[in-house]
Protein backbone atom coordinates (compact mmCIF):
# COMPACT_ATOMS: atom_id res chain seq x y z
CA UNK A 1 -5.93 19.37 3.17
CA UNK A 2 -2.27 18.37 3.32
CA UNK A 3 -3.44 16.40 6.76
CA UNK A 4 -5.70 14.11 5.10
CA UNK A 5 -3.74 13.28 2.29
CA UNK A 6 -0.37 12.48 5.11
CA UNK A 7 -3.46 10.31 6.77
CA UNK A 8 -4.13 8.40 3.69
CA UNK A 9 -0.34 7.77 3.29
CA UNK A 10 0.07 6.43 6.97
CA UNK A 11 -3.10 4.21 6.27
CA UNK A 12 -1.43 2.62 2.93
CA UNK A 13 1.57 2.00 4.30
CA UNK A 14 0.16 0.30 7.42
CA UNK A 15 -1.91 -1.43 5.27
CA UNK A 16 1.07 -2.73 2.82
CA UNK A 17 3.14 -3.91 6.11
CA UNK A 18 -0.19 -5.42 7.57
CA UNK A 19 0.24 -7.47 4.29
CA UNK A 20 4.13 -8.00 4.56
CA UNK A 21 3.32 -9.47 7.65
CA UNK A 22 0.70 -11.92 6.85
CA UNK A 23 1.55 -12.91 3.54
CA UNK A 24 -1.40 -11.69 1.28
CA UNK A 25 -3.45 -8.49 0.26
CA UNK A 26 -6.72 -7.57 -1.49
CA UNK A 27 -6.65 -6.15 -5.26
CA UNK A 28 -9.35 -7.58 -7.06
CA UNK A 29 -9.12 -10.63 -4.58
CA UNK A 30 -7.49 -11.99 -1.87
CA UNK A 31 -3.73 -12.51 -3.08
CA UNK A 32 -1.18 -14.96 -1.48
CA UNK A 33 1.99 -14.85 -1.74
CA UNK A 34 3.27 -18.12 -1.69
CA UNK A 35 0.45 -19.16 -5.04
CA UNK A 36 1.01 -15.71 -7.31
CA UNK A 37 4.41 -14.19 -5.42
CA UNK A 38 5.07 -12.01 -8.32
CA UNK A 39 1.32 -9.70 -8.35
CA UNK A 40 1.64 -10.25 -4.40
CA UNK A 41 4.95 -8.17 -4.88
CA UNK A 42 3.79 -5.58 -7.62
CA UNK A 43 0.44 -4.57 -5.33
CA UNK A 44 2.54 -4.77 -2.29
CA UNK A 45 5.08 -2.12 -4.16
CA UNK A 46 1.87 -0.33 -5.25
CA UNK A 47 0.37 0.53 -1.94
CA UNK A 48 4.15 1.55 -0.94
CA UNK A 49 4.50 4.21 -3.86
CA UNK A 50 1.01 5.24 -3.54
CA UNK A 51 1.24 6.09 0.62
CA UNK A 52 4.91 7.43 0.03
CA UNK A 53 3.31 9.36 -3.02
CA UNK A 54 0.64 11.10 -0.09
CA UNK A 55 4.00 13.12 1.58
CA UNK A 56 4.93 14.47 -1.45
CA UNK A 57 1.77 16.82 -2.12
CA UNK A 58 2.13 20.00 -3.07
CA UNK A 59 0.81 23.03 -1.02
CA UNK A 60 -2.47 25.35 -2.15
């Protein structure tokens, strides 16, 4: 089980640096960072701590 959850954590980080890259992400809808930079930045930081948060699992 430890796999899936190190999977989920690649995917959320890829998906937080696809959104780095291109300068919006999807919450409840499509955010941009140049209208609403500051809830661009907090769900950005979100999807970071949530895929870092996927190493850090503990064993069964």
């Amino acid at each position: 089980m430890k796999i899936f959850w190190r999977i989920i954590g690649v995917g959320l980080l890829l998906w937080a640096a696809w959104d780095i890259y291109f300068g919006y992400t999807f919450l409840y809808d499509v955010i941009y960072k140049e209208v609403e930079p500051t809830l661009y930045w907090v769900t950005v930081a979100a999807w970071i701590i949530l895929g870092l948060s996927c190493f850090y699992t503990k064993d069964e």
